[in-house]
C-alpha atoms as a PDB file:
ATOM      1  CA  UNK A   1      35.276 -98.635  20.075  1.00  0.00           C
ATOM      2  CA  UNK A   2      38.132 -97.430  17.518  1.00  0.00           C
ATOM      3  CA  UNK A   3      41.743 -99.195  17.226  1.00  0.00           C
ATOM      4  CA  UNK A   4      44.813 -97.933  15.488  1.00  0.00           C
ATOM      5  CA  UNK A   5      48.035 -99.358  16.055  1.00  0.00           C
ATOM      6  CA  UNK A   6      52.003 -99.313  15.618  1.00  0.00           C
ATOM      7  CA  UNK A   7      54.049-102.388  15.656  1.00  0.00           C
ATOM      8  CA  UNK A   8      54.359-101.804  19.048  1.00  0.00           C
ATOM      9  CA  UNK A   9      51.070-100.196  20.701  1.00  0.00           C
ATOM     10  CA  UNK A  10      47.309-100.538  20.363  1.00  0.00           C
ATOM     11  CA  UNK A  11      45.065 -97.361  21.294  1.00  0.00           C
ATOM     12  CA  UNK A  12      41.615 -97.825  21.519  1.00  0.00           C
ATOM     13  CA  UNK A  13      39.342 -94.516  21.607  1.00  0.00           C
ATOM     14  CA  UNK A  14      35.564 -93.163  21.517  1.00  0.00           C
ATOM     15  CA  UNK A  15      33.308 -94.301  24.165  1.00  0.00           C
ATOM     16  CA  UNK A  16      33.984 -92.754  27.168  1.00  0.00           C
ATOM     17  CA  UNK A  17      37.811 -93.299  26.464  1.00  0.00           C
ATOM     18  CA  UNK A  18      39.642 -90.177  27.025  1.00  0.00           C
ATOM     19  CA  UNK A  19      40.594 -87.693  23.846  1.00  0.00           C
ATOM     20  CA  UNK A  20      43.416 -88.918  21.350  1.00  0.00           C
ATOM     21  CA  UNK A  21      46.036 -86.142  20.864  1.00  0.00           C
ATOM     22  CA  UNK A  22      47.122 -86.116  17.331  1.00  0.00           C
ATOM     23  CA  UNK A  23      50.954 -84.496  17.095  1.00  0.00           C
ATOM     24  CA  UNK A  24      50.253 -81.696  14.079  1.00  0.00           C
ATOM     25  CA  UNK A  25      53.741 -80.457  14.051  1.00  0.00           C
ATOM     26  CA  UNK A  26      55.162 -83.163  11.236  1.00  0.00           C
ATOM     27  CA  UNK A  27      53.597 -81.011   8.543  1.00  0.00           C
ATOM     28  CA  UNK A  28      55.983 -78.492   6.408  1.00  0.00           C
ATOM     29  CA  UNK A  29      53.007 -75.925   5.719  1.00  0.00           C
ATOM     30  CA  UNK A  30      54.297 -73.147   7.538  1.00  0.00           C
ATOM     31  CA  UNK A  31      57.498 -74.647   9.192  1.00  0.00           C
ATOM     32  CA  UNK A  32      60.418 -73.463   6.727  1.00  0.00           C
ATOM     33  CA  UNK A  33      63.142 -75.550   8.431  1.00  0.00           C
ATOM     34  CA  UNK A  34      61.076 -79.526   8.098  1.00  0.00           C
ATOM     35  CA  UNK A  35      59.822 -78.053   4.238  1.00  0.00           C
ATOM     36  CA  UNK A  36      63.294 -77.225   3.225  1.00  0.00           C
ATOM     37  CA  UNK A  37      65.229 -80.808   5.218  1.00  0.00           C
ATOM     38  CA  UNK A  38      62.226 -82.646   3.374  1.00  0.00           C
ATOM     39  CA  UNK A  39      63.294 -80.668   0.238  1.00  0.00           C
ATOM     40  CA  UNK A  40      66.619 -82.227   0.522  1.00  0.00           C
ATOM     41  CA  UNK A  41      65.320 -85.658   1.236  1.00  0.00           C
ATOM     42  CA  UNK A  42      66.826 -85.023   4.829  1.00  0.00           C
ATOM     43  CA  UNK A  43      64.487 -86.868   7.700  1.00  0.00           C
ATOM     44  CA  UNK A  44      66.381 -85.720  10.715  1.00  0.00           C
ATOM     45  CA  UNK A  45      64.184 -82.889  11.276  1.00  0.00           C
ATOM     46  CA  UNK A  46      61.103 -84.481  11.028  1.00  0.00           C
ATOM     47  CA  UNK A  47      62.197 -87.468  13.051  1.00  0.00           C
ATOM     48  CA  UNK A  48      63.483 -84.609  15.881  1.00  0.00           C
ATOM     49  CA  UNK A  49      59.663 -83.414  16.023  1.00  0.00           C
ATOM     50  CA  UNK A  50      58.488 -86.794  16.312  1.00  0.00           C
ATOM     51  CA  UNK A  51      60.385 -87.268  19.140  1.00  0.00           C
ATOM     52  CA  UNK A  52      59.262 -83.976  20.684  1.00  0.00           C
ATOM     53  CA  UNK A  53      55.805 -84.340  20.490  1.00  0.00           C
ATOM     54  CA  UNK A  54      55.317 -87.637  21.484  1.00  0.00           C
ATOM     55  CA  UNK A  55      57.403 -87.432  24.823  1.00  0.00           C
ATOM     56  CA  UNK A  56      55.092 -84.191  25.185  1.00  0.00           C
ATOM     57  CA  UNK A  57      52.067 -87.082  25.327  1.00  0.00           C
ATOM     58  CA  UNK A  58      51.234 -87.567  21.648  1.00  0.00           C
ATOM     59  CA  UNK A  59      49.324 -90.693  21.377  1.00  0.00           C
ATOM     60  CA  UNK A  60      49.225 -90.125  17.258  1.00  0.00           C
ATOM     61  CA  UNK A  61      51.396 -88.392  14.822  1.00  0.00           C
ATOM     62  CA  UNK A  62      49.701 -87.172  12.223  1.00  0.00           C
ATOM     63  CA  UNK A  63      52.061 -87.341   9.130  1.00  0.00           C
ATOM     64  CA  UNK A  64      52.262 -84.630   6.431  1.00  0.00           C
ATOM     65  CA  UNK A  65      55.153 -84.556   3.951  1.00  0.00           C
ATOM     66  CA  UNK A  66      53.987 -82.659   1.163  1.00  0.00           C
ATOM     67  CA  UNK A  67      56.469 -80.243  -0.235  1.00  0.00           C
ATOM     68  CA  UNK A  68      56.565 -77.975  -4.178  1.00  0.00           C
ATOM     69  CA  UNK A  69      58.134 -80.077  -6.712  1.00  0.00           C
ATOM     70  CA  UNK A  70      58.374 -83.128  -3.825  1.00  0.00           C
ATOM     71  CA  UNK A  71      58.286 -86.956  -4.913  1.00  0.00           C
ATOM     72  CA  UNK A  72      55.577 -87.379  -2.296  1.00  0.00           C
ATOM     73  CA  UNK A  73      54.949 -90.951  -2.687  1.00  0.00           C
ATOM     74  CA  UNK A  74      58.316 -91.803  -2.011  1.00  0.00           C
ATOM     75  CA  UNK A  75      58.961 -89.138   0.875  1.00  0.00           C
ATOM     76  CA  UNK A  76      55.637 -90.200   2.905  1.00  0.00           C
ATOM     77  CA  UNK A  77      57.249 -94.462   2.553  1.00  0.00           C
ATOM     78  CA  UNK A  78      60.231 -92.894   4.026  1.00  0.00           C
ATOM     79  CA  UNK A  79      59.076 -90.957   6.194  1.00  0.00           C
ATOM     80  CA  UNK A  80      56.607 -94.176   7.498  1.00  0.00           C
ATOM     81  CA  UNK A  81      59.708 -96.053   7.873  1.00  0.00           C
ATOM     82  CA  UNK A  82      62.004 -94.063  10.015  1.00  0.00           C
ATOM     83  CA  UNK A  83      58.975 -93.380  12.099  1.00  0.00           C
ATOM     84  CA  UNK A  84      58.292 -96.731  12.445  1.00  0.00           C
ATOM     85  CA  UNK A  85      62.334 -96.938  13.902  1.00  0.00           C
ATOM     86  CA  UNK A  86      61.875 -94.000  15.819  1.00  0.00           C
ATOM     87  CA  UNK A  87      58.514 -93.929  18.223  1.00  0.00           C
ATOM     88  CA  UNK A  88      56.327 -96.595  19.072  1.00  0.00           C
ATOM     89  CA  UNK A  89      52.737 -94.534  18.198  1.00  0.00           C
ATOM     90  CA  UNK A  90      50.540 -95.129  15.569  1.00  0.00           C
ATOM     91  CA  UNK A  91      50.544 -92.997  12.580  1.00  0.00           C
ATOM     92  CA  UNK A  92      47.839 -90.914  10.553  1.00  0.00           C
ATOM     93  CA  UNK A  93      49.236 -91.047   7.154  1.00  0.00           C
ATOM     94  CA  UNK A  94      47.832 -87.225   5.732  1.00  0.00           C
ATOM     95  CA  UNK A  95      48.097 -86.958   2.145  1.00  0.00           C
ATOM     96  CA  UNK A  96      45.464 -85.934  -0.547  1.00  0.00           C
ATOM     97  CA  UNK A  97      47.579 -87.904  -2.823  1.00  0.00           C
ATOM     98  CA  UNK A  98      46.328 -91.289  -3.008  1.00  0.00           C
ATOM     99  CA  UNK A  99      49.448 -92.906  -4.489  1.00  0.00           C
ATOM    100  CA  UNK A 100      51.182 -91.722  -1.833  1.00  0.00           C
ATOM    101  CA  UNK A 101      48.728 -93.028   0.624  1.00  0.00           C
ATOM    102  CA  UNK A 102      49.329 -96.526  -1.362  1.00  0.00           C
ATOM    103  CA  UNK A 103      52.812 -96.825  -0.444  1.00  0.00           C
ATOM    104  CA  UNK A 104      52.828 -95.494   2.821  1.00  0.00           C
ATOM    105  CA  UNK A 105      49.923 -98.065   3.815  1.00  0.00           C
ATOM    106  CA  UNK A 106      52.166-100.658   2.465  1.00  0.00           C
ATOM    107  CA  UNK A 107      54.799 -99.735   4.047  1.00  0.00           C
ATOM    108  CA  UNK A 108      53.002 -99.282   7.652  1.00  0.00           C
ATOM    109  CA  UNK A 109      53.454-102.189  10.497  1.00  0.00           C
ATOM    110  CA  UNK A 110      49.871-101.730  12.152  1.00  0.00           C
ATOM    111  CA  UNK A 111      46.451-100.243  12.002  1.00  0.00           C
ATOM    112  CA  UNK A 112      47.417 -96.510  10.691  1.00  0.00           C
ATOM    113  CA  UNK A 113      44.867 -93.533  10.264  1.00  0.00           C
ATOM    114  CA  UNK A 114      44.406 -92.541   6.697  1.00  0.00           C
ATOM    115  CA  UNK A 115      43.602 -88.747   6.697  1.00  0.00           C
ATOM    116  CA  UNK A 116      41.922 -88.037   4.421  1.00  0.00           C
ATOM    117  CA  UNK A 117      38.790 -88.978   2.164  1.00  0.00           C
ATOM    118  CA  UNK A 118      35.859 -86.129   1.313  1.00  0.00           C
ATOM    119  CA  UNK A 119      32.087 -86.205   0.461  1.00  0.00           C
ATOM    120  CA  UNK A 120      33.489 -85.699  -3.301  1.00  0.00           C
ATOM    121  CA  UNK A 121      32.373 -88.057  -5.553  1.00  0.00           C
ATOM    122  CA  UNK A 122      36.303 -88.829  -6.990  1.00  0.00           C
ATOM    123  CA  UNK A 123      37.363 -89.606  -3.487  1.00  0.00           C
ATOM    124  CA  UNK A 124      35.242 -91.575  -2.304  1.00  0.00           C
ATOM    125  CA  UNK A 125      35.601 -93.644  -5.298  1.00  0.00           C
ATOM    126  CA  UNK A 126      39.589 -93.497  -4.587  1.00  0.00           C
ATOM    127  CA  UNK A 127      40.158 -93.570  -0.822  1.00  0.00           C
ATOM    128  CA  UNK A 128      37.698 -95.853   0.479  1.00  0.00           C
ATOM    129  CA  UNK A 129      38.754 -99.167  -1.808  1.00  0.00           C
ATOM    130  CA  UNK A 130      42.190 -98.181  -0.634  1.00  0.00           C
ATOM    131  CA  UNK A 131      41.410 -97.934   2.897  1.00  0.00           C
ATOM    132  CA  UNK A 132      39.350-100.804   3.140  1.00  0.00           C
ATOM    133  CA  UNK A 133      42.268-103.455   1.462  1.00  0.00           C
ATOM    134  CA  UNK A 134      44.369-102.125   4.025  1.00  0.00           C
ATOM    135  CA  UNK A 135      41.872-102.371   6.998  1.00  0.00           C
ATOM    136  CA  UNK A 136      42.736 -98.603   8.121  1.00  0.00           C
ATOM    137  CA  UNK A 137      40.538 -96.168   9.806  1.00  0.00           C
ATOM    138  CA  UNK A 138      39.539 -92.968   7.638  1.00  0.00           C
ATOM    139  CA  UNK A 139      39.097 -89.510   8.901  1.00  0.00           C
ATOM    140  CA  UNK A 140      36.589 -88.278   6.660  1.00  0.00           C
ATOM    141  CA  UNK A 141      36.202 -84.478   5.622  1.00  0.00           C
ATOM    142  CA  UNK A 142      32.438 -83.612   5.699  1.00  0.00           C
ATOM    143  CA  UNK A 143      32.990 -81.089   2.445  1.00  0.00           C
ATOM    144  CA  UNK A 144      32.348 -82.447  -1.349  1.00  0.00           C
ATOM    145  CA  UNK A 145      32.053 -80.486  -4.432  1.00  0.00           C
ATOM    146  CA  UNK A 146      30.535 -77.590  -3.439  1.00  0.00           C
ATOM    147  CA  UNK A 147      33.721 -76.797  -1.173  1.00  0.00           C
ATOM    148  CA  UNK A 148      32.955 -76.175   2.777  1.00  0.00           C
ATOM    149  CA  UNK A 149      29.707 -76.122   4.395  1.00  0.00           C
ATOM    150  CA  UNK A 150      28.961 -72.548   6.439  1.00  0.00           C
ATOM    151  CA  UNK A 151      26.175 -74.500   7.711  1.00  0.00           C
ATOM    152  CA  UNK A 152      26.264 -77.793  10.828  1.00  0.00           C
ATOM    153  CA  UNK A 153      23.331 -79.477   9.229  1.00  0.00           C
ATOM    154  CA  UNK A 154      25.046 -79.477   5.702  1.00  0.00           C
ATOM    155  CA  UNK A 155      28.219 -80.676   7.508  1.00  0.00           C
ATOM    156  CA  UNK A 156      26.157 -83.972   8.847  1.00  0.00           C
ATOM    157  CA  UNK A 157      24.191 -84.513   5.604  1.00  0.00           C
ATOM    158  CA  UNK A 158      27.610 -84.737   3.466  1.00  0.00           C
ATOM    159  CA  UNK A 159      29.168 -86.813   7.156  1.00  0.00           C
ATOM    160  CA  UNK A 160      26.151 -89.159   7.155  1.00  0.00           C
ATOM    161  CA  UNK A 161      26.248 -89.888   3.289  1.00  0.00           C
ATOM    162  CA  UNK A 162      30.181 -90.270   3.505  1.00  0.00           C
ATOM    163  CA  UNK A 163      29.363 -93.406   6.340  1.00  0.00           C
ATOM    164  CA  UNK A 164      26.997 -94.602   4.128  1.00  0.00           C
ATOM    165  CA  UNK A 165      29.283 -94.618   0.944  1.00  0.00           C
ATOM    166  CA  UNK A 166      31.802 -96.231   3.402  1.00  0.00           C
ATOM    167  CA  UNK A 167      29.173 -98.709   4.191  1.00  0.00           C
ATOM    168  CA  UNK A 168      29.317 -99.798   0.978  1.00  0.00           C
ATOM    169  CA  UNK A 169      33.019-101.006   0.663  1.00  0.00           C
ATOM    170  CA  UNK A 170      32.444-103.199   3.711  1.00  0.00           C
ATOM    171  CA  UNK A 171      33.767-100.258   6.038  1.00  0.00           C
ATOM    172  CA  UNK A 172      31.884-100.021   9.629  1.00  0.00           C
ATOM    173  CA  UNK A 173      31.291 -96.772  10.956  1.00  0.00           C
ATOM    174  CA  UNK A 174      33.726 -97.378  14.139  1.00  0.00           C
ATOM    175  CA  UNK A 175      36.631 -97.202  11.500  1.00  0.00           C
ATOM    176  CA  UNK A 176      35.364 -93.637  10.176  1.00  0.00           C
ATOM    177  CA  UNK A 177      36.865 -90.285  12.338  1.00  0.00           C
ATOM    178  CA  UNK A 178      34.550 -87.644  11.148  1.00  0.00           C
ATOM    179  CA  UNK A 179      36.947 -84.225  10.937  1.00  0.00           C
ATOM    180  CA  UNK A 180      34.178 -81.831  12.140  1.00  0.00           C
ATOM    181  CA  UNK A 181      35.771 -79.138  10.098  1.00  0.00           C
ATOM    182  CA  UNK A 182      37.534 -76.022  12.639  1.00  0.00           C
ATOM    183  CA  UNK A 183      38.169 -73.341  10.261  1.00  0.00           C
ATOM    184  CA  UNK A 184      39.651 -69.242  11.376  1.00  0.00           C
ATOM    185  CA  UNK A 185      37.576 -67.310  13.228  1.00  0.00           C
ATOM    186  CA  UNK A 186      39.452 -64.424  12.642  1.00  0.00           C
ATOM    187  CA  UNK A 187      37.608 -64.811   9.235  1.00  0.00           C
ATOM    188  CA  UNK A 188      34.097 -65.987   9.785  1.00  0.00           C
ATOM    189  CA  UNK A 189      32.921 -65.475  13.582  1.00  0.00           C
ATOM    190  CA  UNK A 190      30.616 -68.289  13.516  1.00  0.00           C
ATOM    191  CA  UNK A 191      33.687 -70.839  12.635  1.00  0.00           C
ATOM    192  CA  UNK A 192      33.817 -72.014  15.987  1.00  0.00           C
ATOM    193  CA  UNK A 193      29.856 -72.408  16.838  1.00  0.00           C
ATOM    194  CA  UNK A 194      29.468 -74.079  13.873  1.00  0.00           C
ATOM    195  CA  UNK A 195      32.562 -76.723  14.411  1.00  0.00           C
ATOM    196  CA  UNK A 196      31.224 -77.355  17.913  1.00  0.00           C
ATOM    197  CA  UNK A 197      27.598 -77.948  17.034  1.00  0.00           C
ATOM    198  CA  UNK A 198      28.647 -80.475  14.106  1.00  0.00           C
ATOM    199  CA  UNK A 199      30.523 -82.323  16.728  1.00  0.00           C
ATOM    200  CA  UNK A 200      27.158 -82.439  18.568  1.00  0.00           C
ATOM    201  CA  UNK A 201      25.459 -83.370  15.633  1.00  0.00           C
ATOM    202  CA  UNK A 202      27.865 -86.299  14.072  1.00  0.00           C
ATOM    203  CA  UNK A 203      28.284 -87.684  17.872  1.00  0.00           C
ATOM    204  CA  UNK A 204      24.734 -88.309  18.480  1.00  0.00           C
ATOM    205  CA  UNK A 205      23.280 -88.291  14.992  1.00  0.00           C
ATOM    206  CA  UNK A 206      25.967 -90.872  13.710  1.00  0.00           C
ATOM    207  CA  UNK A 207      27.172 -92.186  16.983  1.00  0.00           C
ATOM    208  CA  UNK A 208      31.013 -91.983  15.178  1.00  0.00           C
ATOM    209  CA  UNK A 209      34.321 -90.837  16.340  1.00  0.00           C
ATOM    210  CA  UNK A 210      34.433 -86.885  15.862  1.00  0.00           C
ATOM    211  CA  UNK A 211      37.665 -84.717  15.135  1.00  0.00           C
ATOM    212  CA  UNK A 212      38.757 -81.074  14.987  1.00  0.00           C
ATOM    213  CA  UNK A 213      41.782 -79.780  13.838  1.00  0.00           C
ATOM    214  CA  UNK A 214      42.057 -77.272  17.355  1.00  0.00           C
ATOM    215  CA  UNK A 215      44.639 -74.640  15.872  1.00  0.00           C
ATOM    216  CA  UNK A 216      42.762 -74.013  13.013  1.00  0.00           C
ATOM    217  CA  UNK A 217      40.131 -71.693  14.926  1.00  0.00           C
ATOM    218  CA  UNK A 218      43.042 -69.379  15.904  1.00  0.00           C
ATOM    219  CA  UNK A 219      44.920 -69.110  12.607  1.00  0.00           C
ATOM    220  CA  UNK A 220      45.527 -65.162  12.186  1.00  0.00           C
ATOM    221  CA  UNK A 221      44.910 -64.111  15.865  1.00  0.00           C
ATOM    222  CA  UNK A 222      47.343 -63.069  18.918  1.00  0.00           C
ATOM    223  CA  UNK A 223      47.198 -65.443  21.855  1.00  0.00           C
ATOM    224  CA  UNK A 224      46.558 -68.076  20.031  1.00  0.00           C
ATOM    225  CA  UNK A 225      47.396 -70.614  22.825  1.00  0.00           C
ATOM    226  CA  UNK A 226      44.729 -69.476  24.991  1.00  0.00           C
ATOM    227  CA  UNK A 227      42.187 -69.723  22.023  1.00  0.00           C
ATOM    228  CA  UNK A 228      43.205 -73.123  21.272  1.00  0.00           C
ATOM    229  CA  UNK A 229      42.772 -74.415  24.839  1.00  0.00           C
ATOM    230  CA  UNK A 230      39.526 -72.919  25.167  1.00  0.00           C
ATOM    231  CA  UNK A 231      38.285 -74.246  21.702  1.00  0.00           C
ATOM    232  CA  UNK A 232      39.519 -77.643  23.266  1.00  0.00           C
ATOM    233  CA  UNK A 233      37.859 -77.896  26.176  1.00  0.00           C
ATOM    234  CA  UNK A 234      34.329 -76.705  24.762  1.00  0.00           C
ATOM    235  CA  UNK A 235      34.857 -79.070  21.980  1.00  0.00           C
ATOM    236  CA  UNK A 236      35.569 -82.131  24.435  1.00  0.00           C
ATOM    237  CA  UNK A 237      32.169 -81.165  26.160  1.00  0.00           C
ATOM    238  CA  UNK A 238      30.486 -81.199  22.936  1.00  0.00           C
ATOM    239  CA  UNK A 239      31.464 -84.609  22.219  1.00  0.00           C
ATOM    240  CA  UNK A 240      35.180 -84.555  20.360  1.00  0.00           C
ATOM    241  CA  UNK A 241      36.831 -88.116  20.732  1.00  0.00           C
ATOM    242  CA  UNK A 242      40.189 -86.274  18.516  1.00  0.00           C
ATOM    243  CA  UNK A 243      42.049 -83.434  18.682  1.00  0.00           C
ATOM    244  CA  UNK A 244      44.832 -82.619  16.098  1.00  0.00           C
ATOM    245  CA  UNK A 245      46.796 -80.115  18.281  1.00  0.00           C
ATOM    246  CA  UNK A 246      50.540 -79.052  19.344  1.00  0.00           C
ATOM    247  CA  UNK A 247      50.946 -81.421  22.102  1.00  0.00           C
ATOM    248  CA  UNK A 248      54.921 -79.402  22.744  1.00  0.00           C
ATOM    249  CA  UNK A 249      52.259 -76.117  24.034  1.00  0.00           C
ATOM    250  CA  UNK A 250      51.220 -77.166  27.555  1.00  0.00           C
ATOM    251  CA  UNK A 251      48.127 -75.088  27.493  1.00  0.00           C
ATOM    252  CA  UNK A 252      46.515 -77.430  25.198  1.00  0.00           C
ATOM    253  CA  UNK A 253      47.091 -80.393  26.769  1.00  0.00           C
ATOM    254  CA  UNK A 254      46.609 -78.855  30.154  1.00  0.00           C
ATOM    255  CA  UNK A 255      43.428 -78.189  28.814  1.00  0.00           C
ATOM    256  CA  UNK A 256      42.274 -81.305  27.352  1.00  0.00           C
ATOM    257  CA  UNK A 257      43.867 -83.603  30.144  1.00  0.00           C
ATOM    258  CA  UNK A 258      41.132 -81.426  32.443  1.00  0.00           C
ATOM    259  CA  UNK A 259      38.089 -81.413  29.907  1.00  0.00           C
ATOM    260  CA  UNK A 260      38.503 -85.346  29.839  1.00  0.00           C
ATOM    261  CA  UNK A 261      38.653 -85.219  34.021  1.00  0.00           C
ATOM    262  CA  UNK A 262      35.715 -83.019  34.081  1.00  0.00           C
ATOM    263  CA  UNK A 263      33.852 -84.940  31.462  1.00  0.00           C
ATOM    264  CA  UNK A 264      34.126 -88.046  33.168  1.00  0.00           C
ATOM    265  CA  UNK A 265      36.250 -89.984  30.169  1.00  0.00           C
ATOM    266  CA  UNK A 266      39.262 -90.563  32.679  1.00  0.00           C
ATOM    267  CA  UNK A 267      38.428 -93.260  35.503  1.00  0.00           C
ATOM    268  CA  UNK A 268      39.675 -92.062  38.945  1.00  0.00           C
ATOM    269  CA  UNK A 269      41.897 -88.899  36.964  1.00  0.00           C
ATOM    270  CA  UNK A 270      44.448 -91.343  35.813  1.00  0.00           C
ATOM    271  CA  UNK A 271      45.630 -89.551  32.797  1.00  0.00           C
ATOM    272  CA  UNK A 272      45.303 -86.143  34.402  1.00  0.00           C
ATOM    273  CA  UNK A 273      47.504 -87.218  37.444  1.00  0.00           C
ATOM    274  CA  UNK A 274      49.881 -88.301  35.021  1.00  0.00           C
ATOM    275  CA  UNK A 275      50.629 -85.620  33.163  1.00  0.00           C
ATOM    276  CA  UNK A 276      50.436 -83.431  36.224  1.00  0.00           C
ATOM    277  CA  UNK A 277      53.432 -85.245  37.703  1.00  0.00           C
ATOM    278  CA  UNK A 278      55.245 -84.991  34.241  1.00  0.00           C
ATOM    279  CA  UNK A 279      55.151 -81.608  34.889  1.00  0.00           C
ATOM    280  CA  UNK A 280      52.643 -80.938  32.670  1.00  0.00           C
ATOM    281  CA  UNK A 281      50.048 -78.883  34.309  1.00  0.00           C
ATOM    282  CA  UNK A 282      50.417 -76.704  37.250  1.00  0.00           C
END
């Protein structure tokens, strides 16, 4: 079993629990109005989406802040910090800037998710130290020098040797999220086969917590609502404890709430009955 935590709530996840929504919407890459507000050093935006997603039934916020010619460091602490005011979920701190990560750790009342350390021999040597003085749990990237693995098998060798490095710095694998690595298939048809047979892989080969970032697969296409749900569901029966998604579309959740029903993860349809009467599926 995994734990994160806020000041003011503990989530536990991974066996048999039902699937953590991660809120992907705090992240300026493609959202003009948050880049620009962040620009400016202005948090009201960000703080608005926070608020969005999580009455939408985020259990996480994943936190992204990066922005051109940005003091990141100091954004992400700030960012922590009116979070921290503003919801009561835990946090996945997502920088590739581990001086940033420093300060937002610091900064953080609770168990946050750091996302994100790599099979890369630099970050490993960075992240982990780092992650384990703070006693956070790491989504790890199965990808290392040689950029992104076409190939599941590849994906588990650089996963397995990432748990073992973690291993290492006194890290246990039930504080390690392996990101399973959704990339467009609008570019590469076998992007989605391959995500959803590394989550089949790292799940029983590893026996860790598993993670895909669900909009990814659609980047580029029409409909992309109806891809993501799909993708979901599929990836839930493969073995996905995580989903990074938009919890504001209901299609998604819809989706996942069902996949976690079906897959036996939610005792008696608890969670499921609960969003339906929050008028979140039909």
């Amino acid at each position: 079993m995994t734990t994160v935590s806020s000041a003011r709530r503990t989530l536990e996840f991974g066996s048999g629990k039902p699937t953590i929504l991660i809120g992907e919407r705090i992240n300026p890459t493609g959202r003009r109005k948050l880049a620009d507000s962040l620009a400016r050093g202005d948090f009201e935006v960000l703080l608005s989406e926070a608020k969005r997603q999580v009455e939408a039934g985020a259990d996480v916020l994943d936190v992204n802040v990066y922005v051109e010619g940005g003091d990141e460091p100091s954004l992400l602490r700030e960012a922590v910090t009116r979070l921290m005011e503003a919801v009561d979920v835990p946090l996945c701190l997502d920088s590739a800037n581990p001086e940033a990560l420093e300060v937002a750790l610091a900064a953080y009342s609770g168990r946050a998710l750091v996302n994100s350390v790599t099979g890369e021999d630099q970050s490993l040597a960075v992240v982990l130290p780092l992650v384990k003085r703070y006693q956070a749990v790491i989504v790890a990237l199965p990808l290392d020098e040689g950029g992104i693995p076409t190939d599941a098998g590849l994906r588990l060798h650089i996963a397995r040797r990432i748990v073992e490095a973690a291993a290492g710095h006194g890290i246990p694998s039930t504080d390690i999220v392996i990101d399973c690595l959704a990339t467009a298939a609008a570019v590469d048809p076998r992007a989605a086969s391959v995500a959803l047979e590394t989550v089949r892989l790292v799940s029983t080969e590893l026996g860790v917590n598993t993670l895909l970032g669900v909009s990814n697969v659609s980047f580029g296409l029409p409909g992309r609502g109806a891809i993501n749900a799909c993708f979901a569901g599929q990836a839930i029966a493969a073995g996905l404890t995580c989903a990074i998604v938009d919890p504001t579309d209901p299609g998604v959740v819809q989706a996942v709430v069902a996949a976690d029903l079906l897959a036996g993860r939610d005792e008696y349809g608890r969670r499921y009955l609960a969003h339906y009467r929050k008028g979140h599926t039909k």
